[in-house]
Protein backbone atom coordinates (compact mmCIF):
# COMPACT_ATOMS: atom_id res chain seq x y z
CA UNK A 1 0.00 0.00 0.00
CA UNK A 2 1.20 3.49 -0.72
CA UNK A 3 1.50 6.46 1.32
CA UNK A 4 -0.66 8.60 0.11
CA UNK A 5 -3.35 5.92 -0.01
CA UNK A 6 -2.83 5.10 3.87
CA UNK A 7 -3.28 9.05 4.29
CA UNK A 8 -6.46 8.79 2.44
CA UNK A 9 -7.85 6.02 4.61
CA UNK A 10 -6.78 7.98 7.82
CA UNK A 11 -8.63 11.29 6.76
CA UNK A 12 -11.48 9.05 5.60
CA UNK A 13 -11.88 7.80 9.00
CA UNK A 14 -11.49 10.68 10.56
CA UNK A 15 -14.48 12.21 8.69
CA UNK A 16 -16.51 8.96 9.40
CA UNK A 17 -15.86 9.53 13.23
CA UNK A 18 -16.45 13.12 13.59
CA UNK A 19 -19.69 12.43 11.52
CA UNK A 20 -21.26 10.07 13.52
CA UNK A 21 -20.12 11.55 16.75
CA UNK A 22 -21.96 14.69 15.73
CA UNK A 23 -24.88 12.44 14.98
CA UNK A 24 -24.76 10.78 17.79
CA UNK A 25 -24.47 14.02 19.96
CA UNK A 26 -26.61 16.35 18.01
CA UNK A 27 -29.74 14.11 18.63
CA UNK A 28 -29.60 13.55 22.02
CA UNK A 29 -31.97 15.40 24.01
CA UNK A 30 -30.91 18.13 26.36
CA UNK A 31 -31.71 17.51 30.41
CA UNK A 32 -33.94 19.80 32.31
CA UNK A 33 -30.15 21.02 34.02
CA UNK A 34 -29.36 22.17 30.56
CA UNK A 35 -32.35 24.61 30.86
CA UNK A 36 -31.72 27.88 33.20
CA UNK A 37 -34.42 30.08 34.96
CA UNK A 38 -34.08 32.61 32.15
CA UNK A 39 -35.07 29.91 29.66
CA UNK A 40 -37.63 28.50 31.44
CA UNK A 41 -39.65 31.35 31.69
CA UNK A 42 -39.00 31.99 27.71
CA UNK A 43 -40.81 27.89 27.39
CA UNK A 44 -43.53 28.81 29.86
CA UNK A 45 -44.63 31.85 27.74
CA UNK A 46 -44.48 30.24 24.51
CA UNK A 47 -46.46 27.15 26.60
CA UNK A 48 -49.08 29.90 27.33
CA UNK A 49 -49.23 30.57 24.03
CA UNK A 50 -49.52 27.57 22.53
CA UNK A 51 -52.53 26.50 24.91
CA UNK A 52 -53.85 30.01 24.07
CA UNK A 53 -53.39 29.12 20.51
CA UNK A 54 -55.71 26.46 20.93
CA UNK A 55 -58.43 27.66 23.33
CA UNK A 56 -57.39 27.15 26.60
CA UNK A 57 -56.26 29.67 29.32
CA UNK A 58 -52.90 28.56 30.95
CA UNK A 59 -51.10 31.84 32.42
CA UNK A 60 -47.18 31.85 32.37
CA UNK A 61 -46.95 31.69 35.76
CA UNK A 62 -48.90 28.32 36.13
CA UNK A 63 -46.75 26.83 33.26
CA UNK A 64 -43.30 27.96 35.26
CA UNK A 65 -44.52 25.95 38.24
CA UNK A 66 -45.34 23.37 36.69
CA UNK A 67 -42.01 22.73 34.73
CA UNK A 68 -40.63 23.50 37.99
CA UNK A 69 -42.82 20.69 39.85
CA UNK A 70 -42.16 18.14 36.43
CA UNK A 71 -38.25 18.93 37.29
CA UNK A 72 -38.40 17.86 41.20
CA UNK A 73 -40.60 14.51 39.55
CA UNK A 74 -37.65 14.29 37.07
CA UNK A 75 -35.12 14.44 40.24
CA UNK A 76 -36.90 12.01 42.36
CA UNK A 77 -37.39 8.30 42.45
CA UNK A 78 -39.64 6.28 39.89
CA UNK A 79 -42.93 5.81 40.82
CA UNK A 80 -44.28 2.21 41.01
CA UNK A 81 -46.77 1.69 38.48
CA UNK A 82 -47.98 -1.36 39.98
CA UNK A 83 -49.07 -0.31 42.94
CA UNK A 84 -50.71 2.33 41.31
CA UNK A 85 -52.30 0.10 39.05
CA UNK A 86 -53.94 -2.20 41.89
CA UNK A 87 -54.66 1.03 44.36
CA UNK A 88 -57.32 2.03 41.28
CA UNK A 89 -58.91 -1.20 40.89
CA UNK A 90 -59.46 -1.09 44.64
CA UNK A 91 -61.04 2.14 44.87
CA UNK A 92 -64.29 3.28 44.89
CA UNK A 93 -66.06 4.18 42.03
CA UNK A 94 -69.57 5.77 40.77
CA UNK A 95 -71.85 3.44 38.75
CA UNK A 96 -75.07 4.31 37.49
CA UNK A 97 -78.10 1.85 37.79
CA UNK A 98 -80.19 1.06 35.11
CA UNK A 99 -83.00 0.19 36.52
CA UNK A 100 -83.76 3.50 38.12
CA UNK A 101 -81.47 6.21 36.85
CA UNK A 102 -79.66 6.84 40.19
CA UNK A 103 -76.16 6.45 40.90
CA UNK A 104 -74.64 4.55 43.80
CA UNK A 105 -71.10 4.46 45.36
CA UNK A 106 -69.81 1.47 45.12
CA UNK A 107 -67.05 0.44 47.56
C-alpha cells in the first residue's frame, strides 16, 4: 500500500468519526439542568401561548410551576406503576343503575 493511499484512509476515517459523533451528539436530548431560569420562563410563555393558541387559558406563571414541579418529579425516584395500578382497581367508584337512573357508590 502506498503512502498517500494510507493518508487517504486515515482522513477518511477521521471524517466517518467526527460524523457520527456529531450524529450521535446532536440528537440527544438536552436535560432539564441544561435549561436555566431565564429559559424557562421563555418555554412557559411560549407554553401559554400555545394553549392560548388552541383555546385554553394557561397563564405563564402556572406553566413555570409546573415545569418546575415536572423537574423535582424528574429528580426524584420512579414511581411504582404497579401499585398504582392495583390502588385504582381497589377504589371506589360511581356506577349508574339502570333500573332507576340513580347512581350509587360502590365500595
Amino acid at each position: 500500500m502506498n503512502d498517500g493511499f494510507a493518508w487517504w484512509l486515515v482522513v477518511l476515517g477521521i471524517a466517518i468519526g467526527v460524523g457520527l459523533s456529531w450524529l450521535v451528539l446532536g440528537r440527544l436530548p438536552r436535560a432539564e439542568a441544561d435549561i436555566d431560569e431565564d429559559e424557562r420562563a421563555l418555554e412557559a410563555a411560549w407554553i401559554s401561548g400555545a394553549v392560548g393558541d388552541y383555546g385554553g387559558v394557561a397563564p405563564p406563571a402556572l406553566v413555570e410551576e409546573i415545569l418546575e414541579l415536572h423537574e423535582h418529579y424528574l429528580q426524584g425516584p420512579a414511581l411504582d406503576l404497579e401499585a398504582h395500578r392495583d390502588r385504582d382497581s381497589d377504589e371506589a367508584f360511581d356506577e349508574a343503575d339502570p333500573a332507576d337512573g340513580a347512581v350509587r357508590s360502590r365500595r
